[in-house]
C-alpha atoms as a PDB file:
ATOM      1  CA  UNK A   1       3.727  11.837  11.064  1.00  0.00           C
ATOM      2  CA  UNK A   2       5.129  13.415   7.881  1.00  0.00           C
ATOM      3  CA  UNK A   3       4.176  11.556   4.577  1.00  0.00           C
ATOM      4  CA  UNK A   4       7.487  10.889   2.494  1.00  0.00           C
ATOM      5  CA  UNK A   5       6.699  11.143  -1.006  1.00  0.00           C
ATOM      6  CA  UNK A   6       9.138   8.387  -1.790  1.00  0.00           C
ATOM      7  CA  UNK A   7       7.562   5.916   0.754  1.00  0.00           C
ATOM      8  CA  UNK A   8       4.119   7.015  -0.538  1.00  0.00           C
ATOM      9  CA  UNK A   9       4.970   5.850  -4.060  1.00  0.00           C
ATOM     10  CA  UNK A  10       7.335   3.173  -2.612  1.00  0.00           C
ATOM     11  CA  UNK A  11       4.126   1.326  -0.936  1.00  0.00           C
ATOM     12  CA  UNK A  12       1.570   1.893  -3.604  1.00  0.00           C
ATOM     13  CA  UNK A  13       3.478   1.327  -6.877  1.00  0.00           C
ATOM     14  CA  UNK A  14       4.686  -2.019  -5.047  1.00  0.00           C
ATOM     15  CA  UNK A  15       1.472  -3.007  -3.984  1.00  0.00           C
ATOM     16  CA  UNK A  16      -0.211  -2.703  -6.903  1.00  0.00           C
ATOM     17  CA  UNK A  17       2.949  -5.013  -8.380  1.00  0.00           C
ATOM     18  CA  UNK A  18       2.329  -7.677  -6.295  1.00  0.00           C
ATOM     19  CA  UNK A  19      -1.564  -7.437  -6.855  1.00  0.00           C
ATOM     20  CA  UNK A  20      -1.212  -7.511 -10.753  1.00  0.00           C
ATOM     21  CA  UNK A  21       1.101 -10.638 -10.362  1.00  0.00           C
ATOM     22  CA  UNK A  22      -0.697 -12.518  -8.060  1.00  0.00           C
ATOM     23  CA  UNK A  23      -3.668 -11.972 -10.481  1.00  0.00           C
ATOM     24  CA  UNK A  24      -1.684 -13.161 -12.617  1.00  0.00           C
ATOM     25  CA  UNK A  25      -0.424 -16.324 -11.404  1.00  0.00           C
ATOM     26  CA  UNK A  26      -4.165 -17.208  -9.716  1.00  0.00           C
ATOM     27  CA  UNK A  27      -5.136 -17.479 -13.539  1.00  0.00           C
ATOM     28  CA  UNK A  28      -2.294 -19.645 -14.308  1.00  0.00           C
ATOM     29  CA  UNK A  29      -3.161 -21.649 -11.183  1.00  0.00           C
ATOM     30  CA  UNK A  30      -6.726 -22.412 -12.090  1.00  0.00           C
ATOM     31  CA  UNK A  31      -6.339 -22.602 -16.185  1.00  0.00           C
ATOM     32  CA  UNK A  32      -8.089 -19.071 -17.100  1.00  0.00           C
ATOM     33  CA  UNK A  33      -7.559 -18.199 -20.500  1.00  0.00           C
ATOM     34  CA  UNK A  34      -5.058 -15.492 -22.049  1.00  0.00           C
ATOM     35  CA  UNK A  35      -2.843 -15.310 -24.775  1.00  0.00           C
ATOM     36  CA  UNK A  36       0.817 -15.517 -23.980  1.00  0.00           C
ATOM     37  CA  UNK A  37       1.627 -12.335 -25.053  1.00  0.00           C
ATOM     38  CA  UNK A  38      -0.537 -10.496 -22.616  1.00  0.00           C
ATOM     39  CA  UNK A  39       0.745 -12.576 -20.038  1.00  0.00           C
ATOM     40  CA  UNK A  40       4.217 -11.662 -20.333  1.00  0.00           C
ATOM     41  CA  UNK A  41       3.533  -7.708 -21.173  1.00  0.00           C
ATOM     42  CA  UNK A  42       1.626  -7.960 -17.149  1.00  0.00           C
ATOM     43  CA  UNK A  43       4.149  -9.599 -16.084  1.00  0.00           C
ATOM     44  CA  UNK A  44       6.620  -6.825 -17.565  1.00  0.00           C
ATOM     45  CA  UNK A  45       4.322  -4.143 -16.054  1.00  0.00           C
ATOM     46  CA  UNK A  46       4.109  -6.177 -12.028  1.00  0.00           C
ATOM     47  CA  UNK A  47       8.123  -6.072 -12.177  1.00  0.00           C
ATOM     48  CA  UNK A  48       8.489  -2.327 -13.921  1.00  0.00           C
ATOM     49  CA  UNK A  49       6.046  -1.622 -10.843  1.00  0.00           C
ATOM     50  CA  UNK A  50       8.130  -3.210  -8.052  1.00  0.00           C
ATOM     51  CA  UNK A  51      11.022  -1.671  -9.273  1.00  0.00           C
ATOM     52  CA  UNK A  52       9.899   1.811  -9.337  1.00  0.00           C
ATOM     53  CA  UNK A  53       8.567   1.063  -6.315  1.00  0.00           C
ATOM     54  CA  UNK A  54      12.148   0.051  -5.067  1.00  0.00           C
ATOM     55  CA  UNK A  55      13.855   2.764  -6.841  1.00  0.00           C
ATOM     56  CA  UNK A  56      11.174   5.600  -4.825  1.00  0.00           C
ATOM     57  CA  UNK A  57      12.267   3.692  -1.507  1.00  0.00           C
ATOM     58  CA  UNK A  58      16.113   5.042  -2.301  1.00  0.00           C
ATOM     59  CA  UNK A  59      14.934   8.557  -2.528  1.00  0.00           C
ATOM     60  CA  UNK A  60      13.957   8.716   1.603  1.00  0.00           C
ATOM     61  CA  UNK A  61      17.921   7.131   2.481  1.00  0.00           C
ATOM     62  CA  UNK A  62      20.018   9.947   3.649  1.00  0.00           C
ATOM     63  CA  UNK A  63      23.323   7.804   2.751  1.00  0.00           C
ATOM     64  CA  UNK A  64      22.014   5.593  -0.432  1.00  0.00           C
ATOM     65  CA  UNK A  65      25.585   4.531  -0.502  1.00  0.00           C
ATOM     66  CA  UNK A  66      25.230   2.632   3.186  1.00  0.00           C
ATOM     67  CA  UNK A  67      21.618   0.762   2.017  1.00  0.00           C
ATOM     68  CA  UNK A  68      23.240  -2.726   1.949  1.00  0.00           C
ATOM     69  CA  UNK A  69      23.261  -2.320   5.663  1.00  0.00           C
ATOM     70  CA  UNK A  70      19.611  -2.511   6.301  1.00  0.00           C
ATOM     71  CA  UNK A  71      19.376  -6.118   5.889  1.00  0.00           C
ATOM     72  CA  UNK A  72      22.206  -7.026   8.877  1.00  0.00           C
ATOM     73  CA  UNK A  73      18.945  -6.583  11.483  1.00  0.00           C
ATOM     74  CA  UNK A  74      16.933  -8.720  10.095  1.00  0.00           C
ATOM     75  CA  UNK A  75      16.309 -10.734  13.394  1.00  0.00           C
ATOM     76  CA  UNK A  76      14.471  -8.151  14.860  1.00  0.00           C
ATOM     77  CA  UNK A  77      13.449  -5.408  12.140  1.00  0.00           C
ATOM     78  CA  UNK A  78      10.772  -5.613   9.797  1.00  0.00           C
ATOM     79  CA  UNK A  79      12.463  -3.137   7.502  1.00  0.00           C
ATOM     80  CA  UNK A  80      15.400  -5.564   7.727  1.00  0.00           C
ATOM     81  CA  UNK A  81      13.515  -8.595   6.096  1.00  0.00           C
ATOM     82  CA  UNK A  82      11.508  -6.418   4.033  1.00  0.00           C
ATOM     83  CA  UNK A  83      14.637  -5.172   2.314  1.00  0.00           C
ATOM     84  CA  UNK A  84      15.619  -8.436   2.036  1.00  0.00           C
ATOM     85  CA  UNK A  85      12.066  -9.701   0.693  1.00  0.00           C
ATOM     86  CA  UNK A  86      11.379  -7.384  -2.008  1.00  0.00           C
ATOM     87  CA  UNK A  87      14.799  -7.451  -4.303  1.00  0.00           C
ATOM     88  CA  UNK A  88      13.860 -11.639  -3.565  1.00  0.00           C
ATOM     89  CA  UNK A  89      10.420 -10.913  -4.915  1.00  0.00           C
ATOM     90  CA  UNK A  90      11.474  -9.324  -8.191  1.00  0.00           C
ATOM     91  CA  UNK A  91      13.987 -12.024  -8.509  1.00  0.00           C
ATOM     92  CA  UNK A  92      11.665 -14.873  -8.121  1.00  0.00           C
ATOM     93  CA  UNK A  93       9.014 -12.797 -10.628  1.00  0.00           C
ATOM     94  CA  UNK A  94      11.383 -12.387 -13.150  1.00  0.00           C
ATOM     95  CA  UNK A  95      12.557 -16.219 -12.985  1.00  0.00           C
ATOM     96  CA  UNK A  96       8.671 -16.676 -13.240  1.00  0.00           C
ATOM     97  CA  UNK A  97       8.813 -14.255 -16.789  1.00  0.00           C
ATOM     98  CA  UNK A  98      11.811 -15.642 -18.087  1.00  0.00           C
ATOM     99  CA  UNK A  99      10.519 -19.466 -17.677  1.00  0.00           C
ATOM    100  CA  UNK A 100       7.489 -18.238 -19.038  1.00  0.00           C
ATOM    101  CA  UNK A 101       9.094 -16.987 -22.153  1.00  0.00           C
ATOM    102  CA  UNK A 102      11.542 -19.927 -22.894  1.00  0.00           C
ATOM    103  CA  UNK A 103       8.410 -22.228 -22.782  1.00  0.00           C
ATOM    104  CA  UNK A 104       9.420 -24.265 -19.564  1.00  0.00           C
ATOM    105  CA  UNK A 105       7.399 -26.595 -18.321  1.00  0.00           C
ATOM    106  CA  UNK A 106       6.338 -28.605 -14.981  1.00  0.00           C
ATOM    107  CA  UNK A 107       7.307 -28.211 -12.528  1.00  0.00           C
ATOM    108  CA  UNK A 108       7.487 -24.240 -12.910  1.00  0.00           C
ATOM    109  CA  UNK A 109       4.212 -23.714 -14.068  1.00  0.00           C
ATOM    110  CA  UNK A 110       2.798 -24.854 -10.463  1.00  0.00           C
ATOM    111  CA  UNK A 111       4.979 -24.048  -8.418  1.00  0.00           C
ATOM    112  CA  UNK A 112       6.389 -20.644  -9.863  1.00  0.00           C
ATOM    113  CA  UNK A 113       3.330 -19.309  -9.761  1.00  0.00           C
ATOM    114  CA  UNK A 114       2.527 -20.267  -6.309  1.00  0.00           C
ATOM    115  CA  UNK A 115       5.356 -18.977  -4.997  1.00  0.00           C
ATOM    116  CA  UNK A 116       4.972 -15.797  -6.310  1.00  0.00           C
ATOM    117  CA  UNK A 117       1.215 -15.516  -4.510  1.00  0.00           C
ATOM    118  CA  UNK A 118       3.152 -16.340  -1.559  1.00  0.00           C
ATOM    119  CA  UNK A 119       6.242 -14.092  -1.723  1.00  0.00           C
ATOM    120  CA  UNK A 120       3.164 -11.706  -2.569  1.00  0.00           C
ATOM    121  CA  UNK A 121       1.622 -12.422   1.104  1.00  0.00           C
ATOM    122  CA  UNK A 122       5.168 -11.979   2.792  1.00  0.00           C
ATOM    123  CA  UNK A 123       6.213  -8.987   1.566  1.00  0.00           C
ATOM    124  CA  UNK A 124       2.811  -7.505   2.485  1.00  0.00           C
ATOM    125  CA  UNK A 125       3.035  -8.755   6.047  1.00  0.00           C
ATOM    126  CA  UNK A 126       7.206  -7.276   5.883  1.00  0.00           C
ATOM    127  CA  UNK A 127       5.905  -3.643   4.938  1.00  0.00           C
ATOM    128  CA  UNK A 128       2.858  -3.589   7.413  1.00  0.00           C
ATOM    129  CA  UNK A 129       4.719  -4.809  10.035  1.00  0.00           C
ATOM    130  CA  UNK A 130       7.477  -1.936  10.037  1.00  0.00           C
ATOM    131  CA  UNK A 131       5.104   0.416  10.979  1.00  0.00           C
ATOM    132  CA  UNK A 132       1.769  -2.286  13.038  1.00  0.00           C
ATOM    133  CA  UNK A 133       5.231  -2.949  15.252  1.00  0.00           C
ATOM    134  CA  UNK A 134       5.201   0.497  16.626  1.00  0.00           C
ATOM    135  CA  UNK A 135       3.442   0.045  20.030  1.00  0.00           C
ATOM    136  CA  UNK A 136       3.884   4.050  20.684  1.00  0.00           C
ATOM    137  CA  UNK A 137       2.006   5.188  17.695  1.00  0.00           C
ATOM    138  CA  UNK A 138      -1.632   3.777  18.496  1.00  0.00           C
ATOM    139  CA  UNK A 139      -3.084   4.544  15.463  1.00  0.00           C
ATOM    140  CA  UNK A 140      -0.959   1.707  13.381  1.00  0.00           C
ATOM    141  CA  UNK A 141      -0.504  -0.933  16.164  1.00  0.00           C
ATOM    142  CA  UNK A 142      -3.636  -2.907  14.951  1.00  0.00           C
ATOM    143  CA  UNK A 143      -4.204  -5.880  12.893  1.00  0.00           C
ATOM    144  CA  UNK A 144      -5.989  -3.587  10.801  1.00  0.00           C
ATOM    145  CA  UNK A 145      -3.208  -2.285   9.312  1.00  0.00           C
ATOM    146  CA  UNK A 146      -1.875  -5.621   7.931  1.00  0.00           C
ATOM    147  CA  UNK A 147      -4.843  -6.421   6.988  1.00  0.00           C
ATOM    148  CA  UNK A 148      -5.360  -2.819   4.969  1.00  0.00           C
ATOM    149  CA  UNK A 149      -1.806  -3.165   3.057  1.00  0.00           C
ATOM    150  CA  UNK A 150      -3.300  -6.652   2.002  1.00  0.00           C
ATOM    151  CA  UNK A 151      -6.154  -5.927   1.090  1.00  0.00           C
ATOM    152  CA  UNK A 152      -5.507  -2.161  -0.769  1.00  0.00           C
ATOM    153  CA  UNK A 153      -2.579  -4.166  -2.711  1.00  0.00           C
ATOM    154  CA  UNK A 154      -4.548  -6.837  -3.738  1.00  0.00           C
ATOM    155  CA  UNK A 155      -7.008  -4.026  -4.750  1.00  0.00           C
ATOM    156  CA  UNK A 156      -5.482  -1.946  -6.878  1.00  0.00           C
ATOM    157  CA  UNK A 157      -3.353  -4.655  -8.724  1.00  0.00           C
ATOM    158  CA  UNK A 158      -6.904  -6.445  -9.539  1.00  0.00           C
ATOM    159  CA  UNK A 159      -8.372  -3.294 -10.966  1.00  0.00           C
ATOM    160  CA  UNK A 160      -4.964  -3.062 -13.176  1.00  0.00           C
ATOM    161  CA  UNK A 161      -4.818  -6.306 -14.134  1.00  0.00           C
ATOM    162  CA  UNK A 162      -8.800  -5.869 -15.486  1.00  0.00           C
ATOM    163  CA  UNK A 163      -7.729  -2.693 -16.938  1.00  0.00           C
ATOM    164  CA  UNK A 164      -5.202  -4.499 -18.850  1.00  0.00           C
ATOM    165  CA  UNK A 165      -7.201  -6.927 -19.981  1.00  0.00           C
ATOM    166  CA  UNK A 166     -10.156  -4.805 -21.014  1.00  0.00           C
ATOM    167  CA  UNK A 167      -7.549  -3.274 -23.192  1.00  0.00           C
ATOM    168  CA  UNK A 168      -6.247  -5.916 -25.051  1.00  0.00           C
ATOM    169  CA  UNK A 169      -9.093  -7.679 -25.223  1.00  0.00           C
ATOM    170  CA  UNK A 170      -8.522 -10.600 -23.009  1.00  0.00           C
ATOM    171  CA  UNK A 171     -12.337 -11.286 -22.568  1.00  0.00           C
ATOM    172  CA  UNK A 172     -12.096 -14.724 -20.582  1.00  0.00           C
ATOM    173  CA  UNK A 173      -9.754 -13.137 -17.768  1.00  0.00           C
ATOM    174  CA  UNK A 174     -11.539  -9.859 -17.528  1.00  0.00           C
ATOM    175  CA  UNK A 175     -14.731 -12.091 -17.172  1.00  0.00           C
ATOM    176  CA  UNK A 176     -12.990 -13.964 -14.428  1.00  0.00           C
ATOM    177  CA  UNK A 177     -11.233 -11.778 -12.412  1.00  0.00           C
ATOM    178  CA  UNK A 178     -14.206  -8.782 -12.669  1.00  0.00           C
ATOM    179  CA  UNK A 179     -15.906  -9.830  -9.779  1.00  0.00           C
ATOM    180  CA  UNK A 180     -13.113 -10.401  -7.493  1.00  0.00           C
ATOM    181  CA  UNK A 181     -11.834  -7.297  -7.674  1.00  0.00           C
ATOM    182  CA  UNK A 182     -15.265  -5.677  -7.366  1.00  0.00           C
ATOM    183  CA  UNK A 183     -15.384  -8.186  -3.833  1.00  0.00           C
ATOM    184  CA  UNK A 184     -11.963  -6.893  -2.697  1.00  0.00           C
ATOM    185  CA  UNK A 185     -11.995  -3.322  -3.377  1.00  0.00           C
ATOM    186  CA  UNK A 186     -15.494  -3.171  -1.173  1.00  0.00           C
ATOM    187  CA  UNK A 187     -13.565  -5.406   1.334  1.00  0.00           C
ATOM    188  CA  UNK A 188     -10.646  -2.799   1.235  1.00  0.00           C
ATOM    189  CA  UNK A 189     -12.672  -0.115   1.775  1.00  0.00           C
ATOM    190  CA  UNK A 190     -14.676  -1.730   4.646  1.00  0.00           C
ATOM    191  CA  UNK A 191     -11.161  -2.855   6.073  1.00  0.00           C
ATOM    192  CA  UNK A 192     -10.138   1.172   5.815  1.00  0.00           C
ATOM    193  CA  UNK A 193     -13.201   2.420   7.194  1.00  0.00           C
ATOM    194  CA  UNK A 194     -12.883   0.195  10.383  1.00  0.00           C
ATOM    195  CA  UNK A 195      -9.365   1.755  10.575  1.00  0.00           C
ATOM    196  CA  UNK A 196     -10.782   5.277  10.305  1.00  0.00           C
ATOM    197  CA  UNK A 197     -13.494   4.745  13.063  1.00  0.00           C
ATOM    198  CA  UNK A 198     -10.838   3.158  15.667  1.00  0.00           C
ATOM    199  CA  UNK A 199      -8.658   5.606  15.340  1.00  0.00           C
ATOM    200  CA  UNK A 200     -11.137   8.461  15.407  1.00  0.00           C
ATOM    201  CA  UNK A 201     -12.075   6.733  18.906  1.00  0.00           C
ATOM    202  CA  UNK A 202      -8.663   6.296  20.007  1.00  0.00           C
ATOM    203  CA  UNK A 203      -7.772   7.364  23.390  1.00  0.00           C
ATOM    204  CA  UNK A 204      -4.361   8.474  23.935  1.00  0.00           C
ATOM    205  CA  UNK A 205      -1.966   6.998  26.689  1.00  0.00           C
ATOM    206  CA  UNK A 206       0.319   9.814  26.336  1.00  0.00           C
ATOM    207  CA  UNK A 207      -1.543  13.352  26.621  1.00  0.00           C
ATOM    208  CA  UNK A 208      -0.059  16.849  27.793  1.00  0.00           C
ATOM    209  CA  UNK A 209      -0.395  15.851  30.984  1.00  0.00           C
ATOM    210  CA  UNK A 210       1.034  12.838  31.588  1.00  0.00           C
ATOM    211  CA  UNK A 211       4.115  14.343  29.543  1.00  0.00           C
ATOM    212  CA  UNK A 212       4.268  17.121  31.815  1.00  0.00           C
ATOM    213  CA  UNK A 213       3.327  15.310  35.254  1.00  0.00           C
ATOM    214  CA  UNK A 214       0.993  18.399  35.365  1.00  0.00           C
ATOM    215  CA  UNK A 215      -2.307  16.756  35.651  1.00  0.00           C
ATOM    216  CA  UNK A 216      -4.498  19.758  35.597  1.00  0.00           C
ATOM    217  CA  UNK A 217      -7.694  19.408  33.092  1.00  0.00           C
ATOM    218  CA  UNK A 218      -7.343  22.670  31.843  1.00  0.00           C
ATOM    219  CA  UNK A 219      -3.928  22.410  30.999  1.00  0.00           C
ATOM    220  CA  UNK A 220      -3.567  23.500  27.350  1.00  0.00           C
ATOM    221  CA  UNK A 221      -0.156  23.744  25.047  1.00  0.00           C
ATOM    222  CA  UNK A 222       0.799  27.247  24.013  1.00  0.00           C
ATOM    223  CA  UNK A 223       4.202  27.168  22.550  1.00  0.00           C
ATOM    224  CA  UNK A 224       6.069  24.760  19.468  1.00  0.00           C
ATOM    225  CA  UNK A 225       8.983  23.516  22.279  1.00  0.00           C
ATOM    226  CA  UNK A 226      11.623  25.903  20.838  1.00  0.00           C
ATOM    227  CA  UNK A 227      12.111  28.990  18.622  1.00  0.00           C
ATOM    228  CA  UNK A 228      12.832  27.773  15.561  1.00  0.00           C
ATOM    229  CA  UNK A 229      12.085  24.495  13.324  1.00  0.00           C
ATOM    230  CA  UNK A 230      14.471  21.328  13.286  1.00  0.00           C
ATOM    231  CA  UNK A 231      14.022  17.779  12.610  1.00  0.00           C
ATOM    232  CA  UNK A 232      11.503  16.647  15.327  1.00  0.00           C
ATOM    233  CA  UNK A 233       9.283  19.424  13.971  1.00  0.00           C
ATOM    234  CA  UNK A 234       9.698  18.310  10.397  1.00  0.00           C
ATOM    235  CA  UNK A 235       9.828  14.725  10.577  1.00  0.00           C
ATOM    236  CA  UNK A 236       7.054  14.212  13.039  1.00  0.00           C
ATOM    237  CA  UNK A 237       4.248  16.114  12.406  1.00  0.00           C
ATOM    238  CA  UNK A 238       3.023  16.853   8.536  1.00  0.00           C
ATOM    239  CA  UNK A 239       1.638  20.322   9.005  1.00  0.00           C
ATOM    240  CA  UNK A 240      -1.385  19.972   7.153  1.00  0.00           C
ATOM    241  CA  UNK A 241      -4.310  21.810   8.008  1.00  0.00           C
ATOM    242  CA  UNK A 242      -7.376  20.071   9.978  1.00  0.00           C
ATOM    243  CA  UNK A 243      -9.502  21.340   5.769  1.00  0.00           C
ATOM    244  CA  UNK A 244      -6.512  19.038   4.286  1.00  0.00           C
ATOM    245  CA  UNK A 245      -6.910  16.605   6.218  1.00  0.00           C
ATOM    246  CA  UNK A 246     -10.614  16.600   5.516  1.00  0.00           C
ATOM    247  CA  UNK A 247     -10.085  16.958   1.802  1.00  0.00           C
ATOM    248  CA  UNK A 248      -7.578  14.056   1.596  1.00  0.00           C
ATOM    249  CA  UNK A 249     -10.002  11.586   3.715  1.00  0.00           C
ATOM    250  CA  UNK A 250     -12.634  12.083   1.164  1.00  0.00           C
ATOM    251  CA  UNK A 251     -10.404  11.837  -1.791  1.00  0.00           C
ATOM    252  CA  UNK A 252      -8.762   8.585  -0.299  1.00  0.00           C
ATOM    253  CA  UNK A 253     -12.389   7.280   0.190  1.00  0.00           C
ATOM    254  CA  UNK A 254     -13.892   8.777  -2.580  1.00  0.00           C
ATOM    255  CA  UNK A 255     -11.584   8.018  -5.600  1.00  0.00           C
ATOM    256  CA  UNK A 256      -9.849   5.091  -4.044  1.00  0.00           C
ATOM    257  CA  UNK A 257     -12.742   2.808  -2.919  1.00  0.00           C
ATOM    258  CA  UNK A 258     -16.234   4.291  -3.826  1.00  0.00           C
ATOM    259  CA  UNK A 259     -15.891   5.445  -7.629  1.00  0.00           C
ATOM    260  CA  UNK A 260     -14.129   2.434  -8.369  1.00  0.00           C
ATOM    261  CA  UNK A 261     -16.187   0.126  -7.272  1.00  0.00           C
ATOM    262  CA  UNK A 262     -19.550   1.562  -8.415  1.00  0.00           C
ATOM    263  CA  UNK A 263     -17.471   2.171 -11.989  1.00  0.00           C
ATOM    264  CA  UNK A 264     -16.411  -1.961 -11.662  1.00  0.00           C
ATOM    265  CA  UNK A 265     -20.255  -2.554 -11.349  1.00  0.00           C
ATOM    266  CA  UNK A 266     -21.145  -0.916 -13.996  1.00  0.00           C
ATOM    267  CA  UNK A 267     -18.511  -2.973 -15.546  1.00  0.00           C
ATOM    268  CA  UNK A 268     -19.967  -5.973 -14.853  1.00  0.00           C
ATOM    269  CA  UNK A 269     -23.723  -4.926 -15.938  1.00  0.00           C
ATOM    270  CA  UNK A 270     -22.331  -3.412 -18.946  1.00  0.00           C
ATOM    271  CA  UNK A 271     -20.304  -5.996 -20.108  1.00  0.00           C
ATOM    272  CA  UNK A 272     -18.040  -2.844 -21.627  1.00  0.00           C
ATOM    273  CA  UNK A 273     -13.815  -2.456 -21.088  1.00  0.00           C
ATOM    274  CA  UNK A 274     -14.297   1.393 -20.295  1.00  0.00           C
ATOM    275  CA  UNK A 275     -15.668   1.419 -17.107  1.00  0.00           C
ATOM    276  CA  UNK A 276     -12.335  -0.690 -15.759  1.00  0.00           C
ATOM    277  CA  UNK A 277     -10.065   1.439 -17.983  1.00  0.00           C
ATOM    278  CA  UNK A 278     -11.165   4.436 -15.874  1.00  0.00           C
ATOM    279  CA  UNK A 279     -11.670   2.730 -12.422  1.00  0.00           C
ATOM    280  CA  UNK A 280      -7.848   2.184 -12.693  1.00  0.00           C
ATOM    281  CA  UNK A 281      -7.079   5.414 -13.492  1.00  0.00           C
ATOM    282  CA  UNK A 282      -9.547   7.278 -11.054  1.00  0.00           C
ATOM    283  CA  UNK A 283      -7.876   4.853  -8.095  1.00  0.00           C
ATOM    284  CA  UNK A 284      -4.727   5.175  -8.547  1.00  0.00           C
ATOM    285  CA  UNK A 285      -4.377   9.288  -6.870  1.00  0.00           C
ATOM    286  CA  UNK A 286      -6.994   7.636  -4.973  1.00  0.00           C
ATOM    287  CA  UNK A 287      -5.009   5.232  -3.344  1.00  0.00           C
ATOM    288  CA  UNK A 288      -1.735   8.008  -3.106  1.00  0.00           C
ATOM    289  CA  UNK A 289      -4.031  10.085  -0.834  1.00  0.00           C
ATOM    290  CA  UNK A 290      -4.902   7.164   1.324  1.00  0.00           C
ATOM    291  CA  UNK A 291      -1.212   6.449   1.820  1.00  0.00           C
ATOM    292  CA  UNK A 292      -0.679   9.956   2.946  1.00  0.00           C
ATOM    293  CA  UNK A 293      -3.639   9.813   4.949  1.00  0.00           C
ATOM    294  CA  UNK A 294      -2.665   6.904   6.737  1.00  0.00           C
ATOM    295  CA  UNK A 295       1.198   8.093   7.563  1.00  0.00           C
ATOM    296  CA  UNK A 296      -0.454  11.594   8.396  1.00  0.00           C
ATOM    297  CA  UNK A 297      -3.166  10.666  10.847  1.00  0.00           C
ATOM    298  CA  UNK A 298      -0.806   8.968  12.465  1.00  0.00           C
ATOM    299  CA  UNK A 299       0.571  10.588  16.410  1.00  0.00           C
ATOM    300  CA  UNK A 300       3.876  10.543  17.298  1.00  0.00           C
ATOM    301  CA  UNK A 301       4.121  11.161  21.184  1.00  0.00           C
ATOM    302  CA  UNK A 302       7.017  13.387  20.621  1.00  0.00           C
ATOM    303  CA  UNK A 303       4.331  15.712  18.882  1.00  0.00           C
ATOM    304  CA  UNK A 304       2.777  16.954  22.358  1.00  0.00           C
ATOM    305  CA  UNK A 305       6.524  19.321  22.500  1.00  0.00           C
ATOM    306  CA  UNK A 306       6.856  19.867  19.155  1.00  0.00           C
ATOM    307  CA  UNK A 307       3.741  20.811  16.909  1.00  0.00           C
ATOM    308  CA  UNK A 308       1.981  23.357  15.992  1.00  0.00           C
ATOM    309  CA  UNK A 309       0.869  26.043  19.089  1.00  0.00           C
ATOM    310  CA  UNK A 310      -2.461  24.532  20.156  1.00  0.00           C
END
């Protein structure tokens, strides 16, 4: 498939939004320690996040004008009910800030912050879904890829959030949260690698020959389908090269999961803010590759007429 830049920021600035809040609203939950005004700067930063995030998704709409109409299928599309579960998220995070900020008190500061953990866990399962639902492209249609967007989220809005607090300061949360997000990030990049091994393994249902109905063994692909480029060849296949590829699987791995979390235990050993200052900032293009990575591995079966010449 071809990696949209828009969808690639769309998915990993939001993710790392909900992360940072539901970080933030755990702490709230069980009575860790921060000042007030950190709380509400993170709590700035989560909805900045989502809505840059939100604003990125625009950028892929050909007609930006006819967006409202996304949400009329949301009986059977996941895009549907994400649409409508993001601009609900924000909302219900920025209720969460502004009751925060005028000093309410119960019920909000239970339940708003366990909502928001939840609307968290909903719009992750919404923006998996749109693409684990595709039955025809084998390498998504997995519980692994829920499971990935969860976990990768949860991630890289931990390792903010401690880079945040290292920053200001906020020792008792930093102590707190430091070893949870060293525990996730290795469980994101366990969750990854299982998705990288099945997929390497994956046998495809639809080959050259079944396309064809030419079931010859030698049978080998020798032309792009027609003459000149046009949509399917654009939108379908990313026309990397097999060394890209390479490279951008050992980025993804490399500065998304493994740096991180050997700078996050040297963190913890250290007892030091810098090592989660730069963990943040070494995962974030870390975690943009892996979204590329996972939209370009991906095999549309419309790719065995129009790719590349074999």
């Amino acid at each position: 498939m071809h990696p949209a830049f828009s969808i690639l920021f769309f998915t990993t600035l939001a993710g790392a939004g909900q992360g940072l809040a539901v970080l933030l609203a755990a702490a709230v939950l069980l009575q860790v320690g921060f000042t007030p005004g950190f709380r509400d700067a993170a709590l700035a930063l989560a909805l900045l996040l989502l809505a840059a995030g939100l604003a990125a998704s625009f950028l892929h709409l050909g007609h930006k004008m006819r967006a409202w109409r996304a949400v009329l299928m949301w009986r059977t599309s996941w895009m549907s009910r994400e649409v409508i579960v993001l601009p609900a998220f924000i909302v219900l995070l920025a209720l969460w800030w502004l009751a925060l900020r005028s000093g309410a008190g119960a019920p909000w500061d239970g339940l708003l912050p366990a909502l928001v953990i939840g609307g968290a866990a909903v719009l992750w399962v919404c923006t998996a879904m749109i693409y684990a639902c595709l039955r025809f492209i084998e390498e998504w249609a997995h519980p692994l890829t829920v499971l990935n967007f969860l976990l990768i989220g949860l991630s890289s809005g931990l390792v903010l959030g401690c880079a945040l607090a290292a920053v200001a300061l906020e020792r008792v949360l930093l102590d707190a949260a430091a070893p949870w997000a060293l525990g996730i990030t290795l469980a994101a990049w366990a969750g990854r690698a299982l998705a990288l091994r099945r997929n390497g393994a994956i046998r495809h249902r639809s080959t050259l020959q079944s396309a064809t109905g030419i079931r010859s063994p030698d049978l080998v692909q020798t032309s792009m389908g027609m003459s000149a480029g046009s949509f399917n060849t654009r939108e379908f296949f990313h026309g990397a090269t097999q060394l890209a590829m390479k490279n951008a699987r050992r980025t993804m791995l490399l500065m998304g999961f493994a740096l991180p979390a050997a700078l996050m235990a040297w963190g913890l050993t250290s007892q030091t803010g810098l090592p989660w200052i730069i963990a943040a900032l070494v995962q974030a293009p870390g975690l943009l590759a892996e979204r590329w990575f996972f939209f370009a591995q991906a095999r549309h079966p419309q790719n065995l007429y129009y790719q590349v010449v074999s």
